[in-house]
C-alpha atoms as a PDB file:
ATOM      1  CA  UNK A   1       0.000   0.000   0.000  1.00  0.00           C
ATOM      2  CA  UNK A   2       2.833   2.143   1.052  1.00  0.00           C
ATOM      3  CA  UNK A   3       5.045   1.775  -2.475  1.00  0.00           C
ATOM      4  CA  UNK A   4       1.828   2.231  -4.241  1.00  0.00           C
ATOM      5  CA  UNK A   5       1.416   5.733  -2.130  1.00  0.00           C
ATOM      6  CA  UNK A   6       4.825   6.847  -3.165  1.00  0.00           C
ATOM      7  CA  UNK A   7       4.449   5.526  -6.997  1.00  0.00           C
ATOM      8  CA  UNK A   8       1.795   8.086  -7.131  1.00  0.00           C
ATOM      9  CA  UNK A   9       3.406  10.671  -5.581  1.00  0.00           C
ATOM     10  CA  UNK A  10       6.625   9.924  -7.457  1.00  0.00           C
ATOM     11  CA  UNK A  11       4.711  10.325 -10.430  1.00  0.00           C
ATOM     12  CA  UNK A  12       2.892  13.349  -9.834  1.00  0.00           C
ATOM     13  CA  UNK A  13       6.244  15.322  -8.845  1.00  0.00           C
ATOM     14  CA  UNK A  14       7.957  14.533 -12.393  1.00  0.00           C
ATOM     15  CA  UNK A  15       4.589  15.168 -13.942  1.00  0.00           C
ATOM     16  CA  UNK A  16       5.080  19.046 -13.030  1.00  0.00           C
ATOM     17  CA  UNK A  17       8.616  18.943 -13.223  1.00  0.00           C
ATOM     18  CA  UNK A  18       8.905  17.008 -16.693  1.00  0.00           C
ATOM     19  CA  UNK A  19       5.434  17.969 -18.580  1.00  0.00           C
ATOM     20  CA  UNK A  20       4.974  21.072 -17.811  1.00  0.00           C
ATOM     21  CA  UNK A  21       8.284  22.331 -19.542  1.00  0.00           C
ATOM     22  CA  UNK A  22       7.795  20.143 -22.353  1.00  0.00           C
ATOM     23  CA  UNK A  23       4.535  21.426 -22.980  1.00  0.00           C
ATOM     24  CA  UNK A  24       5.897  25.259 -22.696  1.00  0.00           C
ATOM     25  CA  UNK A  25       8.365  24.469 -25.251  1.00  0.00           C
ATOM     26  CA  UNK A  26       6.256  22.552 -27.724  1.00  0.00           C
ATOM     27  CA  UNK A  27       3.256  25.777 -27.362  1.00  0.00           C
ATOM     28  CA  UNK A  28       5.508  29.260 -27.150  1.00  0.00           C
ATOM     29  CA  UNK A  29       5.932  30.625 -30.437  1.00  0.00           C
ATOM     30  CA  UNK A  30       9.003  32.740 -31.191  1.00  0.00           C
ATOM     31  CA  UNK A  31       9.221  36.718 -31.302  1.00  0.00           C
ATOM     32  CA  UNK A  32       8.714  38.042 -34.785  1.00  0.00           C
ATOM     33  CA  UNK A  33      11.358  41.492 -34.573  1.00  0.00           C
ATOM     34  CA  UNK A  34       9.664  42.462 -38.142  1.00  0.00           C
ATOM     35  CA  UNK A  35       5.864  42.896 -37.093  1.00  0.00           C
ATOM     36  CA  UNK A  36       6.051  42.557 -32.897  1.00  0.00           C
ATOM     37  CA  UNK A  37       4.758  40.712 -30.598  1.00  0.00           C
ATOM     38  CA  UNK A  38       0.939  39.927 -30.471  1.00  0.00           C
ATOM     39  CA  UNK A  39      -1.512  42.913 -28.949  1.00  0.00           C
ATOM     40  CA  UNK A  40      -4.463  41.582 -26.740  1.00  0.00           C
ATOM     41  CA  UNK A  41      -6.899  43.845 -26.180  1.00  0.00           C
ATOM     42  CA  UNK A  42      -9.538  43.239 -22.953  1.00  0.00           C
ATOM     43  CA  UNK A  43     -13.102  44.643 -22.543  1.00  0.00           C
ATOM     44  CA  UNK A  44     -13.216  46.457 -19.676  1.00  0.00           C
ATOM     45  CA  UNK A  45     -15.460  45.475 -17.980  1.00  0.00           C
ATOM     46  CA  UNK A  46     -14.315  41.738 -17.682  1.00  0.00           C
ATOM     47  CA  UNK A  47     -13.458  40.209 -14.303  1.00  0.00           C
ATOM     48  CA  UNK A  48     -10.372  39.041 -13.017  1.00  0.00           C
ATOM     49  CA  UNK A  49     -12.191  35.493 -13.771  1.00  0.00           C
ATOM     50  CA  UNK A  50     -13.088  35.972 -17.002  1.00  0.00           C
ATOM     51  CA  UNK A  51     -10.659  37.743 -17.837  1.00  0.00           C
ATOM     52  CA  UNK A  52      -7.953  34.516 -17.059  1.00  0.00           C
ATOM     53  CA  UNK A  53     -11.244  32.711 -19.253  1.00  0.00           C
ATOM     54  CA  UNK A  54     -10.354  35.033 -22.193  1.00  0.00           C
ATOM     55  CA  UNK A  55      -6.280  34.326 -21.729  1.00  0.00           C
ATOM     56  CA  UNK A  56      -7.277  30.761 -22.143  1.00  0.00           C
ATOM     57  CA  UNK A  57      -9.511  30.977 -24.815  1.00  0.00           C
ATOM     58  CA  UNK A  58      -6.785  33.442 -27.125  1.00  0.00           C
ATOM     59  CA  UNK A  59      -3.836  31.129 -25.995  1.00  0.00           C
ATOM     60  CA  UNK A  60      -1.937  34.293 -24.648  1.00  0.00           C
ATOM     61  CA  UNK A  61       0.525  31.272 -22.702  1.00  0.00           C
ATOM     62  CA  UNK A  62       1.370  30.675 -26.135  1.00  0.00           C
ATOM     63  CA  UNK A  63       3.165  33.314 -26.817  1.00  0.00           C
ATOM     64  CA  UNK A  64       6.491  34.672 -25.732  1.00  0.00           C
ATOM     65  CA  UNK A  65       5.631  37.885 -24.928  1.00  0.00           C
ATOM     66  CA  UNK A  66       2.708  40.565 -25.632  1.00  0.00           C
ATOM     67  CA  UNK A  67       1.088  43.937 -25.441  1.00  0.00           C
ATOM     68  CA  UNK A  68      -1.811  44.173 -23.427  1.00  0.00           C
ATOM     69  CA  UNK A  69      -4.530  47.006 -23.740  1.00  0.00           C
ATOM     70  CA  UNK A  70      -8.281  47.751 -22.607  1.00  0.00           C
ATOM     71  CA  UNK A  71     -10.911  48.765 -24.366  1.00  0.00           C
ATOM     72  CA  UNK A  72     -14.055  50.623 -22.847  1.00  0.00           C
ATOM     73  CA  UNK A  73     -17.099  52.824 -23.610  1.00  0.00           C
ATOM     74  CA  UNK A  74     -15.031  55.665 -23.817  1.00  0.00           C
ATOM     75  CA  UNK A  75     -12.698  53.910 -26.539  1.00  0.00           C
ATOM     76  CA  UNK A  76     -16.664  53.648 -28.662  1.00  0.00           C
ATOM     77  CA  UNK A  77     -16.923  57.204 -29.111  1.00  0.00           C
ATOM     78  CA  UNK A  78     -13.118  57.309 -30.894  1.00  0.00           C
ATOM     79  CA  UNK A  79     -14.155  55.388 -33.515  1.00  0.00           C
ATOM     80  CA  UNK A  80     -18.045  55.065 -33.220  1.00  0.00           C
ATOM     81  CA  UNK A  81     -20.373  58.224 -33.896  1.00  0.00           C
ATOM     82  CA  UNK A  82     -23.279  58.794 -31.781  1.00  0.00           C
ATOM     83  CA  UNK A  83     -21.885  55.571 -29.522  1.00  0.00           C
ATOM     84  CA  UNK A  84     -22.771  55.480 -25.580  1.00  0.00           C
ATOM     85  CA  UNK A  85     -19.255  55.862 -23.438  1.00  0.00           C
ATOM     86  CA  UNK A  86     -21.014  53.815 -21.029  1.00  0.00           C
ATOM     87  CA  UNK A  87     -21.566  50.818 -22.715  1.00  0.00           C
ATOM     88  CA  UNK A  88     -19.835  47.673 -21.056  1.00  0.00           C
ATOM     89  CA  UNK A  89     -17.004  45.994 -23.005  1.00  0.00           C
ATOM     90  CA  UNK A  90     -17.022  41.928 -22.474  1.00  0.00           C
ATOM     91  CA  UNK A  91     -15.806  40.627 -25.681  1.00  0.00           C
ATOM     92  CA  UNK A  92     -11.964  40.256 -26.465  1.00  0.00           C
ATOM     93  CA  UNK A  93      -9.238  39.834 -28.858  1.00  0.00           C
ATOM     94  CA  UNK A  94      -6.225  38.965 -29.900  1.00  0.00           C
ATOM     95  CA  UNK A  95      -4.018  40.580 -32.991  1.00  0.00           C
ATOM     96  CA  UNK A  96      -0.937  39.344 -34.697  1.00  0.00           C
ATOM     97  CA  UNK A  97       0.251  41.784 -37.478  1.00  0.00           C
ATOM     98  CA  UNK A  98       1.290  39.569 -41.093  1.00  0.00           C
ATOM     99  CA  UNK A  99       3.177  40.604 -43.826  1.00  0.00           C
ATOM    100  CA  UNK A 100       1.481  42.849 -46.092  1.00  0.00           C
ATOM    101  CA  UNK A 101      -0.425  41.149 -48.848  1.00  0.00           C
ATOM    102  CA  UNK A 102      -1.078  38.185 -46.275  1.00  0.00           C
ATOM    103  CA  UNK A 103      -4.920  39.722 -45.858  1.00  0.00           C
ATOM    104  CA  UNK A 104      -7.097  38.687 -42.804  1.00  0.00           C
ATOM    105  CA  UNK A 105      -7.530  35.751 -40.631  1.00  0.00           C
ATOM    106  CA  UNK A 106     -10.390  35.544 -38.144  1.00  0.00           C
ATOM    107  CA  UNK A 107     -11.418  33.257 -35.784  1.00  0.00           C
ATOM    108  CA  UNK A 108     -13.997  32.930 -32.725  1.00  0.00           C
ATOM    109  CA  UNK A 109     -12.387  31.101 -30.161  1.00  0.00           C
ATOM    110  CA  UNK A 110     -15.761  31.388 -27.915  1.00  0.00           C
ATOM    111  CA  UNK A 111     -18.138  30.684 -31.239  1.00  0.00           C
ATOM    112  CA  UNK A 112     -20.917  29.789 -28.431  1.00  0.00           C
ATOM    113  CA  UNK A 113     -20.060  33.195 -26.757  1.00  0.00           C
ATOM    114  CA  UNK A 114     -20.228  35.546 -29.415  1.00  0.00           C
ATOM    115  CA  UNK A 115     -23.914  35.134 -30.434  1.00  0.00           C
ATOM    116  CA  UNK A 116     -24.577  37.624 -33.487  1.00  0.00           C
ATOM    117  CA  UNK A 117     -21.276  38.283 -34.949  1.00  0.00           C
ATOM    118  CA  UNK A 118     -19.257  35.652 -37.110  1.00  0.00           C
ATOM    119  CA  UNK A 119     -15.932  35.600 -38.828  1.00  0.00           C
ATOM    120  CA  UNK A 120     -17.101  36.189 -42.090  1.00  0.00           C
ATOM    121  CA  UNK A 121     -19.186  39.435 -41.057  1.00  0.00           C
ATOM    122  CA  UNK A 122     -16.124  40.884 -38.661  1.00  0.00           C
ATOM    123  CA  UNK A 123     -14.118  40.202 -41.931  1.00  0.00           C
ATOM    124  CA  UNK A 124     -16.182  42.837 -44.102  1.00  0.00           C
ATOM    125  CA  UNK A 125     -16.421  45.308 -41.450  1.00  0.00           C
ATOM    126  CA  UNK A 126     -12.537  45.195 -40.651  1.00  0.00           C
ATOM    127  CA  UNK A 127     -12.095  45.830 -44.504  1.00  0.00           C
ATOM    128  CA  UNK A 128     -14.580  48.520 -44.452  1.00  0.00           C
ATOM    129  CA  UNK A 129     -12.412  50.264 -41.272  1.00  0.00           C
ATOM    130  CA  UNK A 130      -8.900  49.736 -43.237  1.00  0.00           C
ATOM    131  CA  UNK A 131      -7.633  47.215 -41.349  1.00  0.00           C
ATOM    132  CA  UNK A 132      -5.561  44.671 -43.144  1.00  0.00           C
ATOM    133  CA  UNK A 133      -2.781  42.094 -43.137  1.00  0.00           C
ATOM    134  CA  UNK A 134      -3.356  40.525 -39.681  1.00  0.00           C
ATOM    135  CA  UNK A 135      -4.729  37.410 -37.990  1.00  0.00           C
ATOM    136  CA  UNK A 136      -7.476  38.099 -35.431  1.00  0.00           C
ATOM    137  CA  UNK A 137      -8.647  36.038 -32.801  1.00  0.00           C
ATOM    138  CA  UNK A 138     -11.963  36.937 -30.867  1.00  0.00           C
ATOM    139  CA  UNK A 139     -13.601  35.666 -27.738  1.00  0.00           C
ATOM    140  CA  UNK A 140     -15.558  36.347 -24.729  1.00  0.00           C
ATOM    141  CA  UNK A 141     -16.309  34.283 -21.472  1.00  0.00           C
ATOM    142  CA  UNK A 142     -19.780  34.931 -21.573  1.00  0.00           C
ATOM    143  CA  UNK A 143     -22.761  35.367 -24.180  1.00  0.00           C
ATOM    144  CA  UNK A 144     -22.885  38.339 -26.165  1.00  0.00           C
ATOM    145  CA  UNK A 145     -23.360  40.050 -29.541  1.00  0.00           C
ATOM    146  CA  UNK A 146     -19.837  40.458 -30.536  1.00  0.00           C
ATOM    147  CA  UNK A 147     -19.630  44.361 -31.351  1.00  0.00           C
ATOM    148  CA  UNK A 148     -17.050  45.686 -28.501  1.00  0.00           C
ATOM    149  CA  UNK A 149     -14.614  43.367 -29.958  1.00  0.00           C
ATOM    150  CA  UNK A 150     -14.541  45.274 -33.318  1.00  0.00           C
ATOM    151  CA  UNK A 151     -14.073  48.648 -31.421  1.00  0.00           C
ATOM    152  CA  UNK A 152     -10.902  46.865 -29.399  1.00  0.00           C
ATOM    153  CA  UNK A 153      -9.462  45.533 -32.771  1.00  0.00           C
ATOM    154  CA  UNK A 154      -9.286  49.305 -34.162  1.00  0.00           C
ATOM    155  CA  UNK A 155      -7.836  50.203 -30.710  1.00  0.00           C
ATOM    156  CA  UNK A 156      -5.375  47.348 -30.805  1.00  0.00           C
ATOM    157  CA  UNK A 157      -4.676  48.008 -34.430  1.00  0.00           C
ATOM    158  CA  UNK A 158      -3.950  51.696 -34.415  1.00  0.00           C
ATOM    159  CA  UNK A 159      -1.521  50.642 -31.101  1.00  0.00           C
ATOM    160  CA  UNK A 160       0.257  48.024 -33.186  1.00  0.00           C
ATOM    161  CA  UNK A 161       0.231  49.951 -36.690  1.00  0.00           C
ATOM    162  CA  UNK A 162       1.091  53.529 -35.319  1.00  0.00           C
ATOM    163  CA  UNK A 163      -1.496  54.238 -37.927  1.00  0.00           C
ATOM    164  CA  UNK A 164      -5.000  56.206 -37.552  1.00  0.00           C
ATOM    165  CA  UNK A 165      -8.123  54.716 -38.744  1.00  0.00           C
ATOM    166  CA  UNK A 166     -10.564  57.402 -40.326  1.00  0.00           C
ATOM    167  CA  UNK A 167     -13.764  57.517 -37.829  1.00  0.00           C
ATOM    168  CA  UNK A 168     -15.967  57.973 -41.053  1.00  0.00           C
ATOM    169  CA  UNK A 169     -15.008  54.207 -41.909  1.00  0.00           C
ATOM    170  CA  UNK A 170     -15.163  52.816 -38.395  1.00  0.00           C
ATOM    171  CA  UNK A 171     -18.509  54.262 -37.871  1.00  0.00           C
ATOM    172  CA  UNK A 172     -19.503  53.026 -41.053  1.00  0.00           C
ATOM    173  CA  UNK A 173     -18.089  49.632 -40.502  1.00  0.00           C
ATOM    174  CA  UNK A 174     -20.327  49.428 -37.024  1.00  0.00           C
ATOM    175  CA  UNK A 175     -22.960  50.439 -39.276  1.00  0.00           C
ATOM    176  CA  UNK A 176     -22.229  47.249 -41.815  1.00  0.00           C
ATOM    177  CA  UNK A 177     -22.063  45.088 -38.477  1.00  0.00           C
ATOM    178  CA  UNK A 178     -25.094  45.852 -37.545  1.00  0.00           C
ATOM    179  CA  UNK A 179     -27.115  45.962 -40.580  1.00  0.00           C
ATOM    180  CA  UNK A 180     -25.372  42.500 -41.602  1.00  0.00           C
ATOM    181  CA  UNK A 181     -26.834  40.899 -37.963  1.00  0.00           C
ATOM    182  CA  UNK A 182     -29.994  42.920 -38.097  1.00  0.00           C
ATOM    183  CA  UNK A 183     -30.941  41.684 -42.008  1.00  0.00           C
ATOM    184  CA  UNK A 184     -29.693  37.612 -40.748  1.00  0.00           C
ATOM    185  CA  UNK A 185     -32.088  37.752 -38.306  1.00  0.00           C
ATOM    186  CA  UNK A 186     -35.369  39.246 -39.829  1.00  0.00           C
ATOM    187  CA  UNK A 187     -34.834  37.701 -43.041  1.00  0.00           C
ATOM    188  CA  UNK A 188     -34.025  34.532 -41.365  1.00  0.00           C
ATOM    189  CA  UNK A 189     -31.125  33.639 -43.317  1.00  0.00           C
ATOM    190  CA  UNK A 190     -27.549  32.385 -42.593  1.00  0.00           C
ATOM    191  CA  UNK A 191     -24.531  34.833 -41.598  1.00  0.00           C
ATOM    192  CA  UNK A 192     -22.184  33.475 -44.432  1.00  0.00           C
ATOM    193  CA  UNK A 193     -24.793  34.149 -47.003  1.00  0.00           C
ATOM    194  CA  UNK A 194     -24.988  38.054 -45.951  1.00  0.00           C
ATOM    195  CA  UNK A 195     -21.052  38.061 -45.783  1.00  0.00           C
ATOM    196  CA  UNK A 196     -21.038  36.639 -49.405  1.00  0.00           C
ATOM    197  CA  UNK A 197     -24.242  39.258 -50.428  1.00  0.00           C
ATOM    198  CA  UNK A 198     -21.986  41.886 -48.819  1.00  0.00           C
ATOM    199  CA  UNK A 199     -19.040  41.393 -50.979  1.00  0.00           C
ATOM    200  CA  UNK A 200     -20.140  41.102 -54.125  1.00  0.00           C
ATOM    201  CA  UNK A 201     -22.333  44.408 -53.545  1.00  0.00           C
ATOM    202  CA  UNK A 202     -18.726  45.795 -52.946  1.00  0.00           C
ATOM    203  CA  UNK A 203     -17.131  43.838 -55.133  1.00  0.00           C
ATOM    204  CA  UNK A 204     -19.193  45.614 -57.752  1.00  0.00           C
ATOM    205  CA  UNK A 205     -18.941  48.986 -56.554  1.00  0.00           C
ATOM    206  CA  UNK A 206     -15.420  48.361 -56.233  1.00  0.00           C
ATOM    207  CA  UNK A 207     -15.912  47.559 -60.756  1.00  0.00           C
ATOM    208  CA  UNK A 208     -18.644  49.669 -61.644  1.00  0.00           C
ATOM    209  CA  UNK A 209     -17.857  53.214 -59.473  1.00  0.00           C
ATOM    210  CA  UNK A 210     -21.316  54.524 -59.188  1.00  0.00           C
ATOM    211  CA  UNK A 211     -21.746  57.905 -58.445  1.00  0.00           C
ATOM    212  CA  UNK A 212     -24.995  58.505 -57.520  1.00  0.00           C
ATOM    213  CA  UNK A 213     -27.825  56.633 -55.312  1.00  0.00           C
ATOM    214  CA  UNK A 214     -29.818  55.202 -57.913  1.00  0.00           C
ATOM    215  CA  UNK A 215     -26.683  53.413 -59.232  1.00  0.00           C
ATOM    216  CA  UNK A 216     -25.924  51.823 -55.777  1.00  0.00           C
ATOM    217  CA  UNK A 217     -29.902  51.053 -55.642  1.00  0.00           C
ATOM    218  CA  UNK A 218     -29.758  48.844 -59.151  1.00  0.00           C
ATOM    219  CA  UNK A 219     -26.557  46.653 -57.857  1.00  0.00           C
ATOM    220  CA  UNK A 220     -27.717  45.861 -54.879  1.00  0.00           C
ATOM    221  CA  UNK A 221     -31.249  45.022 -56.479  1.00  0.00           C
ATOM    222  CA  UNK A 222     -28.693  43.228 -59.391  1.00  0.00           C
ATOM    223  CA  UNK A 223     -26.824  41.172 -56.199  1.00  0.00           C
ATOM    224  CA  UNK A 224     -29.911  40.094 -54.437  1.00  0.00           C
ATOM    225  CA  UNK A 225     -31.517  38.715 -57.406  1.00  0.00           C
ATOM    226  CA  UNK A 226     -28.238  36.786 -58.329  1.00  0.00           C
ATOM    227  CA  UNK A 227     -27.913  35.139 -55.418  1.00  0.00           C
ATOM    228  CA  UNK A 228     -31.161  34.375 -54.860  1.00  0.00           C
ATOM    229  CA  UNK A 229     -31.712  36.606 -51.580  1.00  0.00           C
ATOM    230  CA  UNK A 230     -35.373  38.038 -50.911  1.00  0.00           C
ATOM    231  CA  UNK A 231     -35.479  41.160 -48.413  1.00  0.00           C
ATOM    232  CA  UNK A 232     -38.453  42.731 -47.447  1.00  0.00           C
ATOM    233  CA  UNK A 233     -38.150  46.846 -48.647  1.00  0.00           C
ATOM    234  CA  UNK A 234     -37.201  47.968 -45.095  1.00  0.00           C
ATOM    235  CA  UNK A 235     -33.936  45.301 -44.771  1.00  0.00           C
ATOM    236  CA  UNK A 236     -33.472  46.565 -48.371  1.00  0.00           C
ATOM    237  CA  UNK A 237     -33.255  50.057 -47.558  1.00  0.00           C
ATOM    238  CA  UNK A 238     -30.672  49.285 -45.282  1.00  0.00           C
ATOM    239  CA  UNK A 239     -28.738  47.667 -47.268  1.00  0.00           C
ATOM    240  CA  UNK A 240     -29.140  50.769 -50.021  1.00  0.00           C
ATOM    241  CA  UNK A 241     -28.279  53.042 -47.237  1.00  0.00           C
ATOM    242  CA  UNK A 242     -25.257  51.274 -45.565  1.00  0.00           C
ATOM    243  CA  UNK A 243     -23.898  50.855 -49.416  1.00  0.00           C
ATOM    244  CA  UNK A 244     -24.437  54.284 -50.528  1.00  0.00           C
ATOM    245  CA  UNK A 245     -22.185  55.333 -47.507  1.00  0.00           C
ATOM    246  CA  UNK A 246     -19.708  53.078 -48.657  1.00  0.00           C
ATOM    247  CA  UNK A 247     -19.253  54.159 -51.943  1.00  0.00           C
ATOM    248  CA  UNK A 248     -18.047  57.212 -51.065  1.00  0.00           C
ATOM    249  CA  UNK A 249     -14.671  55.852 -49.019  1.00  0.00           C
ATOM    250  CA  UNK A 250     -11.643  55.495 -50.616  1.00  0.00           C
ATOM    251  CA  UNK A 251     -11.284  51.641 -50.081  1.00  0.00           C
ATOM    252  CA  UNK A 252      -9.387  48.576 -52.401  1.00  0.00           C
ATOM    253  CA  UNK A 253     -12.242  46.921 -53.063  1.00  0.00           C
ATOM    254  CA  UNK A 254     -10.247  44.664 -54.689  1.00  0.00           C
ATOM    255  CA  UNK A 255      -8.640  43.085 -51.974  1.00  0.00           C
ATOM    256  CA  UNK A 256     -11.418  41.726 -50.237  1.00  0.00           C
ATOM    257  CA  UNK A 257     -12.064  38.858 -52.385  1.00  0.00           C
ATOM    258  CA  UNK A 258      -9.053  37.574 -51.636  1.00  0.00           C
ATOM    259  CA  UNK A 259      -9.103  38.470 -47.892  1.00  0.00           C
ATOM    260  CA  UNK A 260     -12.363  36.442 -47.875  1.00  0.00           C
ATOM    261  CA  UNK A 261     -11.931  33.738 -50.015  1.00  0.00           C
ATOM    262  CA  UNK A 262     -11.716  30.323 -48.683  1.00  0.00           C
ATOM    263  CA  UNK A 263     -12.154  31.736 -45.239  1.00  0.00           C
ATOM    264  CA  UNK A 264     -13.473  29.171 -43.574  1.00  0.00           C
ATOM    265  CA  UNK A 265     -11.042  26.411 -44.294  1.00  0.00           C
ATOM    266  CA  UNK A 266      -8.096  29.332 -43.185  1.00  0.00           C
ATOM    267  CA  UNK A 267     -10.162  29.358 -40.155  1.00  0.00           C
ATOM    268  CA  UNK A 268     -10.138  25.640 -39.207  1.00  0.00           C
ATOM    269  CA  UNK A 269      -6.623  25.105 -40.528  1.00  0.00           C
ATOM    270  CA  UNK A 270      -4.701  27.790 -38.278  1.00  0.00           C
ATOM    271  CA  UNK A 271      -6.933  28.042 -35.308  1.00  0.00           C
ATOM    272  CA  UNK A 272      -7.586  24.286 -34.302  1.00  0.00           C
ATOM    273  CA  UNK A 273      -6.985  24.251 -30.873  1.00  0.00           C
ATOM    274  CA  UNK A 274      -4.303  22.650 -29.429  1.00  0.00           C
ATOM    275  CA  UNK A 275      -6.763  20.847 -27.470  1.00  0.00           C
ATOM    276  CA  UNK A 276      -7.963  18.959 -30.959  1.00  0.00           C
ATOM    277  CA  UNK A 277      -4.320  17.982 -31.882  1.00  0.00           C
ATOM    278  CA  UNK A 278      -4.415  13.968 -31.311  1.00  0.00           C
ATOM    279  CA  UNK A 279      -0.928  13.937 -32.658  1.00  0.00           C
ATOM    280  CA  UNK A 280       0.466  16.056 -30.069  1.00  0.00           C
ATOM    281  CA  UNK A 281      -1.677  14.448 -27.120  1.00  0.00           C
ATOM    282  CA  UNK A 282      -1.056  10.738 -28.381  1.00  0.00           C
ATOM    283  CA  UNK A 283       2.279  11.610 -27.989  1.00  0.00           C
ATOM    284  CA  UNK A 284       1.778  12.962 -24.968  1.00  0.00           C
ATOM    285  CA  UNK A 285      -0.101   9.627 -23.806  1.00  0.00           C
ATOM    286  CA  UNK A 286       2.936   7.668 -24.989  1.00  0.00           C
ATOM    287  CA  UNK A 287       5.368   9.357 -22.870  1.00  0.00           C
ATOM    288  CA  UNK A 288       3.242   9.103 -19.805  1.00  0.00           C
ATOM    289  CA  UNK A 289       2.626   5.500 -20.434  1.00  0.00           C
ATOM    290  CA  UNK A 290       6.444   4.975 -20.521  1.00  0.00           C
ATOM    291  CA  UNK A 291       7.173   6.927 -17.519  1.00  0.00           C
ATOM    292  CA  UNK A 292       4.973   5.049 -15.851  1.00  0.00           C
ATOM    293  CA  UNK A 293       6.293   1.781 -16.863  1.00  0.00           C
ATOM    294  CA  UNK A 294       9.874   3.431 -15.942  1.00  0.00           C
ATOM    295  CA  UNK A 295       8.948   4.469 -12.745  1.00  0.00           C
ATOM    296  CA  UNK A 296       6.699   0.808 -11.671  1.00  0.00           C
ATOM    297  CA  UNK A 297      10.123  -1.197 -12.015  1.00  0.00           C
ATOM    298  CA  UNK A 298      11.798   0.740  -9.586  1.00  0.00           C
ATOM    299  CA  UNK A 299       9.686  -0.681  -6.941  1.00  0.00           C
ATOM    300  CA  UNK A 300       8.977  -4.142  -7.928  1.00  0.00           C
END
């Protein structure tokens, strides 16, 4: 009874002193001197629990070192007109700056946290706002909608970049957020499908140049018929308005079909969790199993 006692104990202690380490080492990713370090940006109005909830979720022990910010209501009115600067600020991100050309990566590490807002839709709106060339990881440790997190990416971005984001394209990228969750849920259709009406109504623009409202007006009409999407008039004149403001920023269209294409399988190739490696944690399993044998011959 007594050797069995100690095997155990024996076994924990070079489980933390063994493991751990080896887990470290296989996890931390090295510090890119180009681009920096990844930037993490909190809502404010997390806990201290959910706020460790968030570190988990984003993998922050992953990396070697990072910037840390918070975002709040007073960070909304910055980049959001008309915004309350006492909303509360729950859902979270992390940024990692790519080499130009490299175009977005998001993911939603907490998708059963983030309730209205998917990767697809954050996609278009971080387009809309300018932001480019970086992988973005989003979570939250409780249910919500998802719209603080946009609001801490510009935060985080113009912290990373050094650069300024125009507030007319922030605001108007809150605006495409919420029109995008707004039409999904009265017309009862899935969010990939309004991501994909979304940008080829840019897309278009982007071609065609219009330069007055009635132009805008017959593409989106031209889009929704394509794809087979029926609005009723008031999601429609949304979708007019929200486009009509968006023609008149100076954006690349161009680069957002390839930011977007094939954005799902980007997703679930770079952002499987660790967690859903079986190669790593059969390994893992093999050593243990060994170690145990190891350790059981010492005492028989």
């Amino acid at each position: 009874m007594k050797q069995k006692w100690i095997l155990k104990l024996v076994i924990t202690v070079l489980a933390l002193t063994v493991f751990v380490p080896f887990a470290s080492a296989a996890t931390q990713k090295p510090i890119n001197e180009k681009l920096g370090v990844p930037i993490v940006v909190y809502g404010a109005n997390l806990s201290e629990a959910e706020k460790e909830t968030v570190k988990v979720a984003l993998r922050v022990n992953e990396e070697s070192e990072i910037d840390e910010v918070t975002v709040s209501g007073s960070d909304l009115v910055q980049y959001i007109k008309n915004s309350n600067a006492s909303s509360r600020m729950y859902s979270s991100a992390k940024i990692t700056r790519q080499e130009e050309g490299k175009g977005l990566t998001i993911s939603i590490t907490t998708p059963e946290n983030i309730t209205e807002v998917t990767a697809e839709i954050y996609a278009n709106a971080m387009v809309t706002a300018g932001i480019e060339d970086a992988i973005v990881e989003i979570a939250a440790p409780k249910p919500v909608t998802g719209h603080s997190a946009l609001v801490g990416i510009y935060k985080a971005y113009e912290v990373k970049t050094g650069e300024k984001l125009d507030i007319e394209r922030t605001d108007i990228a809150n605006e495409e957020l919420n029109v995008a969750t707004s039409i999904a849920d009265s017309a009862n259709i899935s969010d990939e499908r309004i991501a994909e009406l979304l940008t080829e109504i840019k897309k278009v623009i982007a071609e065609q140049k219009p330069v007055s409202r009635e132009e805008v007006e017959k593409i989106v009409s031209d889009q929704l018929s394509r794809l087979k999407i029926d609005l009723s008039d008031k999601d429609r004149q949304l979708l007019v308005d929200l486009m009509d403001r968006i023609r008149g920023l100076d954006i690349d269209f161009s680069k957002l079909s390839s930011q977007l294409s094939d954005l799902s399988k980007t997703i679930e190739e770079k952002f499987a969790p660790i967690l859903q490696d079986e190669g790593f944690w059969n390994g893992v399993k093999n050593f243990f199993n060994k170690l145990i044998e190891t350790i059981s011959s010492w005492f028989k």
